[in-house]
Protein backbone atom coordinates (compact mmCIF):
# COMPACT_ATOMS: atom_id res chain seq x y z
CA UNK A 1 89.18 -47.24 3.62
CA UNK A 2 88.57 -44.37 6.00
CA UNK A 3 89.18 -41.23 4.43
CA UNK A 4 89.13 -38.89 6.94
CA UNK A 5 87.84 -37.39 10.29
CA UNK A 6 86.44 -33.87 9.47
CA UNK A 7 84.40 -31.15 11.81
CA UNK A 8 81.39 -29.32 10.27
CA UNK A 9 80.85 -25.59 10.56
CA UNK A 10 79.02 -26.38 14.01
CA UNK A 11 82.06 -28.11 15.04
CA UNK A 12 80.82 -31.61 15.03
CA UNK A 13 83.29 -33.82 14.02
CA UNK A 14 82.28 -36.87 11.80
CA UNK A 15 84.48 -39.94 9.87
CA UNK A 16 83.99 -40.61 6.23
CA UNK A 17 84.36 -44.14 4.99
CA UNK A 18 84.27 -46.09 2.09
CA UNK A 19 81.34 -47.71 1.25
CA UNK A 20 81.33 -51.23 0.49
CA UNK A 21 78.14 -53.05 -0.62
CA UNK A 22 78.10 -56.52 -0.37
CA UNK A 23 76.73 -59.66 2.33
CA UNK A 24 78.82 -60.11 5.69
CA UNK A 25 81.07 -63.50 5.90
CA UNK A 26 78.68 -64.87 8.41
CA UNK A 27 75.64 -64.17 6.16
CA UNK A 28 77.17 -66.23 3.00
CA UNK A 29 78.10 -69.09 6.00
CA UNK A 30 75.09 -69.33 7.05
CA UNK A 31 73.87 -70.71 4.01
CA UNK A 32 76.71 -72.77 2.92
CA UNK A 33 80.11 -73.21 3.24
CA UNK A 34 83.75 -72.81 1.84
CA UNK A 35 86.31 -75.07 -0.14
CA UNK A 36 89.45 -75.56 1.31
CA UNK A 37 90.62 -73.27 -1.56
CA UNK A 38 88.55 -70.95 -0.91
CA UNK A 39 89.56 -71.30 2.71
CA UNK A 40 92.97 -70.51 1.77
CA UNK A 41 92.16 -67.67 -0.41
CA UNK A 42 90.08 -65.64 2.74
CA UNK A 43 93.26 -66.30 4.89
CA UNK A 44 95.46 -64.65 1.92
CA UNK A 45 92.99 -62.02 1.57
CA UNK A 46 92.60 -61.48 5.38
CA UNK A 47 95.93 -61.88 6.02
CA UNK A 48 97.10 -59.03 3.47
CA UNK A 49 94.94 -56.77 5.34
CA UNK A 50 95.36 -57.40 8.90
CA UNK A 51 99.62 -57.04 7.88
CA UNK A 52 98.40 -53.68 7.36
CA UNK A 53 96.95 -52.75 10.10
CA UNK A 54 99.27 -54.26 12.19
CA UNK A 55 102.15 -51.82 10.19
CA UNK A 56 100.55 -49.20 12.06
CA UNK A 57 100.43 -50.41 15.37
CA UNK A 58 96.92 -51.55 15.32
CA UNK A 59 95.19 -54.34 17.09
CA UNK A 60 91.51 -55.29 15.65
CA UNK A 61 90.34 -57.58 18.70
CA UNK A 62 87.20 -58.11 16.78
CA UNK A 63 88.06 -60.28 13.90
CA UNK A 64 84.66 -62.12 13.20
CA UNK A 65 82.41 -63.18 10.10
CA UNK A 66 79.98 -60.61 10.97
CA UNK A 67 82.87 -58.37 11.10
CA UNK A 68 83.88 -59.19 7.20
CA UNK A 69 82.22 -58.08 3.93
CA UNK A 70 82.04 -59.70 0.90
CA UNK A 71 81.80 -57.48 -2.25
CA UNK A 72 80.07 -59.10 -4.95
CA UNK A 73 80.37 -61.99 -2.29
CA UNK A 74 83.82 -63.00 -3.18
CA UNK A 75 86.36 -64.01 -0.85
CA UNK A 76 89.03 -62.42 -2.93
CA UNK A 77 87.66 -58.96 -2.38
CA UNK A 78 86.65 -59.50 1.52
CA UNK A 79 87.20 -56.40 3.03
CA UNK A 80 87.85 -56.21 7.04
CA UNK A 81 85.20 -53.68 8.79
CA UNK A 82 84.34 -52.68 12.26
CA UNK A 83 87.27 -50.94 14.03
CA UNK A 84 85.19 -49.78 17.14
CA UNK A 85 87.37 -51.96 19.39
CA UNK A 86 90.12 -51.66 17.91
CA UNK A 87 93.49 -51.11 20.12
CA UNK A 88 97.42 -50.01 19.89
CA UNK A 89 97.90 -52.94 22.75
CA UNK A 90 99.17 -49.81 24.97
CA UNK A 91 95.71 -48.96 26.80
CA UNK A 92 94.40 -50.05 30.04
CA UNK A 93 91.45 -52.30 28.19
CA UNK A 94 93.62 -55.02 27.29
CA UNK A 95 91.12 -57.91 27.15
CA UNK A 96 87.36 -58.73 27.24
CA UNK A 97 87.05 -59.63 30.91
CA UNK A 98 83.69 -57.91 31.76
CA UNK A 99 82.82 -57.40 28.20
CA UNK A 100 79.18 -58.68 27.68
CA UNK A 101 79.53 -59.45 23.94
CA UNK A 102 78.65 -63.04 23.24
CA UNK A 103 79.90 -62.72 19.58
CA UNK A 104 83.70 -61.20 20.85
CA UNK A 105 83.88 -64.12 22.93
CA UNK A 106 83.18 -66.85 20.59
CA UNK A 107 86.56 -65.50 18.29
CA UNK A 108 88.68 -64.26 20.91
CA UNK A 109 91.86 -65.40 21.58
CA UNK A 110 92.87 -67.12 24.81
CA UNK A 111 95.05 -63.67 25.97
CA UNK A 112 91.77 -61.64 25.14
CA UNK A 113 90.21 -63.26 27.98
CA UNK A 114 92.94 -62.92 30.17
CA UNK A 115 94.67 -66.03 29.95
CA UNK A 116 99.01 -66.24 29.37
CA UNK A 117 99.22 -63.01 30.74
CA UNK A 118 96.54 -60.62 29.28
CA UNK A 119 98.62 -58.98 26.60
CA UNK A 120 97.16 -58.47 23.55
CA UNK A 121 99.17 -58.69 20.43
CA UNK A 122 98.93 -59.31 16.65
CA UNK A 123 99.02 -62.84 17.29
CA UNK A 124 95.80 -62.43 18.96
CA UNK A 125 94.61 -61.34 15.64
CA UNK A 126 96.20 -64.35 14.22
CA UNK A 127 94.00 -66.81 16.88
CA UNK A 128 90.71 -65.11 15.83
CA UNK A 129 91.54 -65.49 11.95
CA UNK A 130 92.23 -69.22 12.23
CA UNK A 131 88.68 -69.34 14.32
CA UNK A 132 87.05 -67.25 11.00
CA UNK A 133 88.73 -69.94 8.36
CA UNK A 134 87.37 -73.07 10.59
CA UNK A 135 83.88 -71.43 10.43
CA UNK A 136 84.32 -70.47 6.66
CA UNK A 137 85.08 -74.44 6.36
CA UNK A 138 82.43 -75.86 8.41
CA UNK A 139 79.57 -73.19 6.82
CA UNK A 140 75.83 -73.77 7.86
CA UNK A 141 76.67 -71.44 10.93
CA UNK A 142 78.61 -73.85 12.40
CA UNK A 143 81.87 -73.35 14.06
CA UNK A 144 84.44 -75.08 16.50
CA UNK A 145 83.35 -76.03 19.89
CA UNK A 146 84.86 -73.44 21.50
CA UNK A 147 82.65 -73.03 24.55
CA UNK A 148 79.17 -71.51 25.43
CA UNK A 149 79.54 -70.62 29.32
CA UNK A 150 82.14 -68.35 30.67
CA UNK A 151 83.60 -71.33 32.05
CA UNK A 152 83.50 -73.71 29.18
CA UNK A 153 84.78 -70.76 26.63
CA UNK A 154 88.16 -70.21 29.24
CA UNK A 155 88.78 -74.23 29.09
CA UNK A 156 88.66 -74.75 25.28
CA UNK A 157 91.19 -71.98 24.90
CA UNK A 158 93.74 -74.13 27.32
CA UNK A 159 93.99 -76.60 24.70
CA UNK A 160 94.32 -77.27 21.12
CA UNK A 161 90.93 -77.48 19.20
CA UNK A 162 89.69 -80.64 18.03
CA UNK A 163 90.04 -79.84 13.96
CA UNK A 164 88.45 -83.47 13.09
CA UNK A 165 85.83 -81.73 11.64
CA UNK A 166 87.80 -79.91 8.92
CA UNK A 167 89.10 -81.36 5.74
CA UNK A 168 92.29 -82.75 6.21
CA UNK A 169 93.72 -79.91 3.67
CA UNK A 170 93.31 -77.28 6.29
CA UNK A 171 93.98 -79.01 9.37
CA UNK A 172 97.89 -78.50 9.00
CA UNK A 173 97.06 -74.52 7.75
CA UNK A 174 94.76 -73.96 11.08
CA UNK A 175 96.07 -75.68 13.89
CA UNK A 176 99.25 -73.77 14.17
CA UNK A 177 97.27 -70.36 13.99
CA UNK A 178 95.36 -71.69 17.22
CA UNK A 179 97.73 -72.92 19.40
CA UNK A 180 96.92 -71.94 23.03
CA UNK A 181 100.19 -69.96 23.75
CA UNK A 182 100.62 -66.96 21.76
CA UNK A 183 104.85 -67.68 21.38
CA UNK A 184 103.43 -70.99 19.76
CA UNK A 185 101.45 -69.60 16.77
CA UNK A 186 103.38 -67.74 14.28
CA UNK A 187 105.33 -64.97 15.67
CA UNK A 188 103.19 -62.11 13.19
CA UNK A 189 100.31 -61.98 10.10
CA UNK A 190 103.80 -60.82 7.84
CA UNK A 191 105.11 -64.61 8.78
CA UNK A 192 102.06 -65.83 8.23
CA UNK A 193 102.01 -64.66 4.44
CA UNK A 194 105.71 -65.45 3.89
CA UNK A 195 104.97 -69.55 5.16
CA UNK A 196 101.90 -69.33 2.93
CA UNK A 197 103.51 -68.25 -0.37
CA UNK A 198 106.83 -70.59 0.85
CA UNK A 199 104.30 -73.34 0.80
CA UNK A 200 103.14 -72.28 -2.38
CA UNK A 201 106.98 -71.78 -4.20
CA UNK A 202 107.30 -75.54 -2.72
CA UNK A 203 104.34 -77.02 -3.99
CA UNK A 204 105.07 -75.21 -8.02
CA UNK A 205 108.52 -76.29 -7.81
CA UNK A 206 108.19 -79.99 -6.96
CA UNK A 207 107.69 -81.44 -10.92
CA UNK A 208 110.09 -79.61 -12.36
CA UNK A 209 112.62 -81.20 -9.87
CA UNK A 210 111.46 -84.56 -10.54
CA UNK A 211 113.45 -84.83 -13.70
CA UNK A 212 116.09 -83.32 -16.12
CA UNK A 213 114.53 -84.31 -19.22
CA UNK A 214 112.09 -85.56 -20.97
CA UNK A 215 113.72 -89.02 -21.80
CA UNK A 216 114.99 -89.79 -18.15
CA UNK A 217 111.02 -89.37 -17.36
CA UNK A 218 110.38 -90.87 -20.20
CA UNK A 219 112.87 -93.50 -19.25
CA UNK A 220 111.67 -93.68 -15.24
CA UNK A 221 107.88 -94.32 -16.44
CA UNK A 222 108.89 -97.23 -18.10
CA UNK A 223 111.12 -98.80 -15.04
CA UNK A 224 108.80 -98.02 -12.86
CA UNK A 225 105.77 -99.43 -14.98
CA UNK A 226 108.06 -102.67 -15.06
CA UNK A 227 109.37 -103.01 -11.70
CA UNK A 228 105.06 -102.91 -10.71
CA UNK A 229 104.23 -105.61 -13.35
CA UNK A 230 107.25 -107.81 -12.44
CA UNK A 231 105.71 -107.10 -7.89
CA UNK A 232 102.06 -107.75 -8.92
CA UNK A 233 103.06 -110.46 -10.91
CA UNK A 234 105.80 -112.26 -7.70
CA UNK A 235 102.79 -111.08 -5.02
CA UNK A 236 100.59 -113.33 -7.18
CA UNK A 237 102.63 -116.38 -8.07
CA UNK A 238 102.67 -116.27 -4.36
CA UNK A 239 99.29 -116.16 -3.44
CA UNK A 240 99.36 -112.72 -2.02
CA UNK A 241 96.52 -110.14 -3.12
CA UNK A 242 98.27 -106.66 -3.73
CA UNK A 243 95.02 -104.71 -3.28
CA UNK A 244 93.73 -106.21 -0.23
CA UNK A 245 96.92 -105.78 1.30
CA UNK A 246 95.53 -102.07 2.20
CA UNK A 247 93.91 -102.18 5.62
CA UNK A 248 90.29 -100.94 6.25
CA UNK A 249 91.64 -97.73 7.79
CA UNK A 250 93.23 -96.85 4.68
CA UNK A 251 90.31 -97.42 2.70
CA UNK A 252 88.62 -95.15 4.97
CA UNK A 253 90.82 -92.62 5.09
CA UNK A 254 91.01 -92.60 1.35
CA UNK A 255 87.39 -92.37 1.55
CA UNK A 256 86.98 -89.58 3.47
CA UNK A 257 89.71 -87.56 1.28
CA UNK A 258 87.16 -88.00 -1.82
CA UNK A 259 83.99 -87.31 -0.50
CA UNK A 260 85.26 -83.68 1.54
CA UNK A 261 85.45 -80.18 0.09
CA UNK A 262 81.99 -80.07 -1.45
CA UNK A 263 79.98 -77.48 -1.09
CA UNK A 264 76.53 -77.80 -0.47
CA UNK A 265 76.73 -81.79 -0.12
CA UNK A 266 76.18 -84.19 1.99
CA UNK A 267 77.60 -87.67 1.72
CA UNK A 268 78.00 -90.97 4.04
CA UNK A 269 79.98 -93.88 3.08
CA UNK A 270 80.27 -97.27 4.58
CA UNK A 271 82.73 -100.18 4.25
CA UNK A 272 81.40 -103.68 4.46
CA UNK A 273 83.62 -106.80 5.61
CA UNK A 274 83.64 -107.83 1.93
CA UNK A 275 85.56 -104.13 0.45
CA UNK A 276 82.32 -103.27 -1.07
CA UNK A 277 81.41 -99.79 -0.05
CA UNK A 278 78.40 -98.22 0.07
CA UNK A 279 77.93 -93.96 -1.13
CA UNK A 280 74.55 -92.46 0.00
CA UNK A 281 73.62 -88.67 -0.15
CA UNK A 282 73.48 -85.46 -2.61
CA UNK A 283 76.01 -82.87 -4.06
CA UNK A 284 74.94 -80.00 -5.59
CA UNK A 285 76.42 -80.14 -9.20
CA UNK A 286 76.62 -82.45 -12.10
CA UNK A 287 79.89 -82.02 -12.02
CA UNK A 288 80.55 -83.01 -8.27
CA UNK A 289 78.98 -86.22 -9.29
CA UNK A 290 81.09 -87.18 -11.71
CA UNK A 291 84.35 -86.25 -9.99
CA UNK A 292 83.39 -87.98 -6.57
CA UNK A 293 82.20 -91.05 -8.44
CA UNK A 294 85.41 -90.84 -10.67
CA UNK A 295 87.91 -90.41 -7.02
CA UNK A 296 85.99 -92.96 -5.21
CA UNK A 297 86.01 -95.67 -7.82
CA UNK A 298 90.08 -95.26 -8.52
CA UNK A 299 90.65 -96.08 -4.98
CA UNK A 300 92.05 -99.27 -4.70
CA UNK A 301 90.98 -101.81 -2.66
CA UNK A 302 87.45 -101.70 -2.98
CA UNK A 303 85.41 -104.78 -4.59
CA UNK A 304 82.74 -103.19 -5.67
CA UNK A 305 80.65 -99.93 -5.24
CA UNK A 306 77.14 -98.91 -4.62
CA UNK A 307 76.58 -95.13 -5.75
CA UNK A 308 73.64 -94.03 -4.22
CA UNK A 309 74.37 -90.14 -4.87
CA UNK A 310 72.36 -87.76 -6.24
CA UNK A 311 71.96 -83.72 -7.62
CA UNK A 312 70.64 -81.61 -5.31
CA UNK A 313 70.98 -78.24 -6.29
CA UNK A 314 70.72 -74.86 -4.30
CA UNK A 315 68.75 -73.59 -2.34
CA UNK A 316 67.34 -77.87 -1.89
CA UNK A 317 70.69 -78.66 -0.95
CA UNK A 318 70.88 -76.14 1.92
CA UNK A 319 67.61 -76.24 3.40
CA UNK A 320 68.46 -80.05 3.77
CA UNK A 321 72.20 -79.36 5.65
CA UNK A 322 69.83 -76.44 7.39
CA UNK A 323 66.78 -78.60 8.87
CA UNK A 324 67.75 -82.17 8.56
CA UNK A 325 69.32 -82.27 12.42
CA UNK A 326 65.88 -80.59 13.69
CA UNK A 327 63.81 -83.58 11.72
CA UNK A 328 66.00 -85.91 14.15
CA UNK A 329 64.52 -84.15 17.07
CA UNK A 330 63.13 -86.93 19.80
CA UNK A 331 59.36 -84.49 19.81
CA UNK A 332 59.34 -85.59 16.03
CA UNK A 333 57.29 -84.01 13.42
CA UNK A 334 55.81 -85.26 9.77
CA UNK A 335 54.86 -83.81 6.69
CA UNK A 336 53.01 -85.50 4.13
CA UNK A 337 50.25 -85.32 1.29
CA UNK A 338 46.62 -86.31 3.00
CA UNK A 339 46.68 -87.67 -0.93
CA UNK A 340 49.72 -88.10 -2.58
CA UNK A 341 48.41 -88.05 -6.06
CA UNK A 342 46.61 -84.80 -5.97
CA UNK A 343 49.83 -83.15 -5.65
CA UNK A 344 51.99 -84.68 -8.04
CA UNK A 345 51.50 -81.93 -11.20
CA UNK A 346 51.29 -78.27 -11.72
CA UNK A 347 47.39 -77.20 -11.41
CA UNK A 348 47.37 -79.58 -8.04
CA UNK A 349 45.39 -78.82 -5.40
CA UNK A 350 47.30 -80.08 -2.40
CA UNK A 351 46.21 -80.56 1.10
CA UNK A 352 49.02 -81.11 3.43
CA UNK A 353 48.89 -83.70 6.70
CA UNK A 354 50.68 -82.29 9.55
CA UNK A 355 51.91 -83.48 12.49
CA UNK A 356 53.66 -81.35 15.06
CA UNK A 357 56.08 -81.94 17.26
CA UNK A 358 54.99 -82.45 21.06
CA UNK A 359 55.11 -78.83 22.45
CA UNK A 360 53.48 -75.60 21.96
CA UNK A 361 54.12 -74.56 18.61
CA UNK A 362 54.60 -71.97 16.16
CA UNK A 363 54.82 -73.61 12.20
CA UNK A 364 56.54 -72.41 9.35
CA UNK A 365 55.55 -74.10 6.06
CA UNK A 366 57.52 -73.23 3.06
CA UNK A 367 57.48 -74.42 -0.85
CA UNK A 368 61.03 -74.37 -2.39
CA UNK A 369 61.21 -74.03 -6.16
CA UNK A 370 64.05 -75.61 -7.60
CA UNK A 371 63.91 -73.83 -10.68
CA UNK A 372 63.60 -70.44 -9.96
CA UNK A 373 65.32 -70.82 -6.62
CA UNK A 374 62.50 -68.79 -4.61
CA UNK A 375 60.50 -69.76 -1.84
CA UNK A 376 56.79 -69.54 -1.22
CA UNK A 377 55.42 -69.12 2.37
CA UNK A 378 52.33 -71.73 2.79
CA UNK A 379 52.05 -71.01 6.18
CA UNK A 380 51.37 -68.50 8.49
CA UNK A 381 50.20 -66.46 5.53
CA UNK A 382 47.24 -63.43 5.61
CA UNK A 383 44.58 -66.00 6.97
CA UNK A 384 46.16 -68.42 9.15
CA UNK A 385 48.73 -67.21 11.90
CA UNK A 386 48.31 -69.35 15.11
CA UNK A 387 50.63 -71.52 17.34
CA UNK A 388 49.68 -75.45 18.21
CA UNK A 389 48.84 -76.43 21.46
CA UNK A 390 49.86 -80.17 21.57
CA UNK A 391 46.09 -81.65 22.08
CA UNK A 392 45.77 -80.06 18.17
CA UNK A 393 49.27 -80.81 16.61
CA UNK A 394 47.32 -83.08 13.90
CA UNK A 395 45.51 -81.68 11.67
CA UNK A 396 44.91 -81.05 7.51
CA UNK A 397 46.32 -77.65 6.17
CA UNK A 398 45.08 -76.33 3.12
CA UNK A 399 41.95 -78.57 2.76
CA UNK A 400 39.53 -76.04 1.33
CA UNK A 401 41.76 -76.13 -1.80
CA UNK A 402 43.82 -72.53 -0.87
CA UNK A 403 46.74 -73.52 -2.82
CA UNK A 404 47.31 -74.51 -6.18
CA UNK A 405 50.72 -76.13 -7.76
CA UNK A 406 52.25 -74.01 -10.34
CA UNK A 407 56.17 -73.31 -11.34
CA UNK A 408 58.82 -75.39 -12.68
CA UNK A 409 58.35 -79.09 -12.64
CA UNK A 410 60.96 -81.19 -11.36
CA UNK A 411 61.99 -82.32 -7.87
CA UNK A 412 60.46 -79.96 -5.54
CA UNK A 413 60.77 -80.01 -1.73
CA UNK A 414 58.39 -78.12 1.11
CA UNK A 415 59.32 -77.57 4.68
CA UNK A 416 57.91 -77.19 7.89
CA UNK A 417 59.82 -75.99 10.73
CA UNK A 418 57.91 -75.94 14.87
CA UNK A 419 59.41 -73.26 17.35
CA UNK A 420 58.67 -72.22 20.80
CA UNK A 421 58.33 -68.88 19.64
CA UNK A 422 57.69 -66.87 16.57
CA UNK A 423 60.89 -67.00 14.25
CA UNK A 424 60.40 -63.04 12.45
CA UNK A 425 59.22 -60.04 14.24
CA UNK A 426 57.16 -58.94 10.90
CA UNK A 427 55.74 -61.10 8.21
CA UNK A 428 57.59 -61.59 5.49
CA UNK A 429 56.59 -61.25 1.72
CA UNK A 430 54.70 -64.35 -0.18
CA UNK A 431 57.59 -64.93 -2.32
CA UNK A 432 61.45 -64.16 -1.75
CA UNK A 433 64.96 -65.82 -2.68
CA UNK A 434 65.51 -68.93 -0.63
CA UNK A 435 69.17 -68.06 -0.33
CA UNK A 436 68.27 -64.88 1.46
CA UNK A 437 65.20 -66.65 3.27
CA UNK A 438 67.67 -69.32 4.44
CA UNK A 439 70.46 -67.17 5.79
CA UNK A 440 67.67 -65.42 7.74
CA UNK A 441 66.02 -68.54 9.37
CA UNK A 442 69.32 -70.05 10.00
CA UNK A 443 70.01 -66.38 12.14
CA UNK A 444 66.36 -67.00 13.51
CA UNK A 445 66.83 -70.66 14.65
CA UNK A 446 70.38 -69.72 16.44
CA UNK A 447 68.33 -68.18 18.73
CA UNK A 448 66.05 -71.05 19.66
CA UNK A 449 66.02 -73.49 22.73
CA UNK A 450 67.42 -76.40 20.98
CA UNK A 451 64.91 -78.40 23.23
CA UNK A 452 62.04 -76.84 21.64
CA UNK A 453 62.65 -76.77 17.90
CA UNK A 454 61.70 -79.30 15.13
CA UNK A 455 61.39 -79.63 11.33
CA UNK A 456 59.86 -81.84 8.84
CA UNK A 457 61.22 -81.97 5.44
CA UNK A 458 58.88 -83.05 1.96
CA UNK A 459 60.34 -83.72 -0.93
CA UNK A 460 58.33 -84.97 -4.56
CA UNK A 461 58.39 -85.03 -8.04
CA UNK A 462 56.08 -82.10 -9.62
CA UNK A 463 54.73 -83.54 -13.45
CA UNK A 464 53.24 -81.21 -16.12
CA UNK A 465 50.00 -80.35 -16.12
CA UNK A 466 47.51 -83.37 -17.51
CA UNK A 467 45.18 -83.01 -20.34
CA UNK A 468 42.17 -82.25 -18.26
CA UNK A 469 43.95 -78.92 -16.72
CA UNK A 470 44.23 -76.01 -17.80
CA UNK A 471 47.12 -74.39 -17.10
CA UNK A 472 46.66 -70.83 -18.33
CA UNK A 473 43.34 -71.07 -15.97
CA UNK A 474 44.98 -72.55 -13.48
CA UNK A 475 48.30 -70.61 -13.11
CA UNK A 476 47.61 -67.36 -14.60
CA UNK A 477 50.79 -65.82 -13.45
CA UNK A 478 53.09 -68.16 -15.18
């Protein structure tokens, strides 16, 4: 809300805004990402607000996560901000040709930068949102290919995007708000809204017109249950499986439709000659285990199944989707106990074996709790700041006994990320909230030569402290 531009009794005029307090879009993204119904929700939400500002004649032109608040960080209250280049679509400035804004490019519509004609509209708007809900889907900072050189970024807006990244939900929702030609998207936001909540009537209305009673469905059930027994039974007398009638493609697109939408996951699947499939990977909840077990068992066609999924819960789960490409880096680095035992329960001792990756180096070592959900900075700390030549990238860290295990026991994971360059301009505190730590080195690492970063990732099980400790002496602090 702006509430008013007013001149002081030196005549200085100044604007008065509401304040909203809350993280930006692309800070929540950076740490995780969006279900498709939460997807859907942010375009509602969006959508409402940009149908305002289009009401009065208003272009925003700069419709991007960092652009988008979050109070409370809930999508349903997202708020848009940021109306510096904001335009009726009447002035001279009509697109970003010339406009050295890396961030306006990567959401801009194809008429932004010049293309079918120049002339912005609120289906420019429109282009930028669907860019905004295909980040919010992806998450981990991620976001369509849409080009990184002024060349590259004109060609991917001649074409439809490649959505095959997306759950399949939002494909259909997206793709029409990024078609290349502005008289091929929908013709305003208001439409938009309308198709939405059309979509939505359908969708309610669909069982209730299924039947006009209770005993025709009662009545349809039981024909239907009959007419299957009497097939399965014919297909069988005739030597004709039912189930393996369904062709691996089906199976894997069946697959793919259960194991999307989580948040904070990561699973992989695999289909075997025989129909027994193979689940590997983590989800963050309880709950998400049980439901993807439950979808991926009922679908048919599979022999049998191997479920090798397991709980990994914030901020484990994200430092994982975060670092896990970087540990795949060809310079390699490793992380390990120099002796696995001494660091195995709380009053531990643990010196760590590092290996860096092949090029000069800066390290960042970092202990993730998992039940308190902070992070603890091994290294650079107070004593030891220094970057790795690569004649020295082996070495022992922590060998004098500096550090000592305390916290929550439980599966517990350290990190250790190698840049070029230093990743913070200041120090940051011993301890802090590995969300917030997260969102910040994700920022950090954007900024990186991909060539020259790496990580290493460490995960073990922390046991209670063993008869011979003390653990009042040892962790005083709790």
């Amino acid at each position: 809300n702006y509430e008013g531009l007013f001149r002081d009794e030196r005549g200085l005029r100044y604007l008065v805004t509401e304040f909203v307090e809350g993280p930006t879009l692309s800070a929540v993204l950076a740490r995780r990402r969006r279900a498709p119904d939460e997807v859907l929700q942010l375009r509602d939400r969006l959508a409402e607000g940009l149908a305002a500002v289009h009401t009065g004649g208003i272009i925003h032109r700069d419709l991007c996560p960092d652009n988008i608040v979050l109070p409370g960080g809930e999508v349903g209250r997202a708020k848009l901000t940021e109306f510096g280049f904001a335009t009726t679509g009447e002035g001279r400035d009509s697109t970003l040709v010339g406009v050295n804004l890396a961030a306006r490019h990567a959401y801009a519509s194809p008429e932004a930068l010049g293309l079918y004609g120049g002339r912005i509209d609120s289906r420019s708007d429109i282009y930028s949102l669907g860019l905004v809900l295909a980040a919010a889907a992806l998450g981990f900072g991620r976001t369509l290919d849409m080009g990184t050189s002024p060349g590259t970024v004109i060609a991917a807006r001649q074409k439809p995007p490649d959505l095959a990244a997306l759950p399949s939900s939002l494909r259909p929702v997206i793709a029409p708000m990024l078609a290349p030609r502005p008289e091929d998207r929908p013709g305003s936001v208001r439409a938009l809204i309308d198709g939405a909540a059309a979509a939505r009537s359908t969708a309610a209305a669909m069982p209730r017109r299924a039947g006009s009673g209770r005993g025709w469905m009662i009545a349809a059930a039981g024909t239907a249950a009959a007419f299957l027994v009497v097939g399965t039974v014919t297909l069988a007398l005739l030597g004709i499986n039912p189930i393996a009638r369904l062709t691996g493609d089906e199976v894997l697109s069946r697959l793919a439709g259960a194991t999307e939408g989580y948040v904070c996951a990561a699973v992989s699947y695999k289909l075997m000659p025989d129909r027994s499939v193979r689940l590997a990977g983590h989800v963050s909840t309880r709950g998400d285990l049980e439901r993807l077990r439950r979808e991926t068992a009922a679908i048919p066609g599979i022999t049998s199944l191997d479920f090798a999924v397991a709980v990994m819960p914030p901020p484990h789960c994200d430092a994982v989707a975060m670092l896990t490409p970087l540990a795949a880096a060809p310079d390699g680095a490793t992380l390990a106990f120099a002796a696995q035992a001494d660091a195995t329960y709380v009053g531990a001792r643990p010196a760590l074996e590092v290996h860096a990756p092949g090029f000069d180096s800066y390290l960042y070592v970092d202990y993730f709790d998992s039940g308190s959900g902070q992070v603890l900075h091994l290294f650079p700390n107070e004593r030891d700041r220094f970057n790795l030549r690569p004649w020295r990238n082996r070495f022992v860290l922590f060998k004098s006994g500096l550090w000592t295990v305390c916290g929550n026991i439980g599966r517990q994971l350290i990190t250790m990320v190698a840049v070029a360059k230093p990743l913070f301009p200041s120090p940051r505190p011993d301890v802090e909230d590995g969300h917030d730590y997260l969102a910040s080195l994700g920022e950090a690492l954007k900024a990186m030569p991909q060539a020259k970063r790496a990580a290493a990732l460490l995960f073990f099980d922390l046991g209670d402290a063993p008869p011979w400790i003390n653990r009042e002496l040892a962790c005083p602090s709790g």
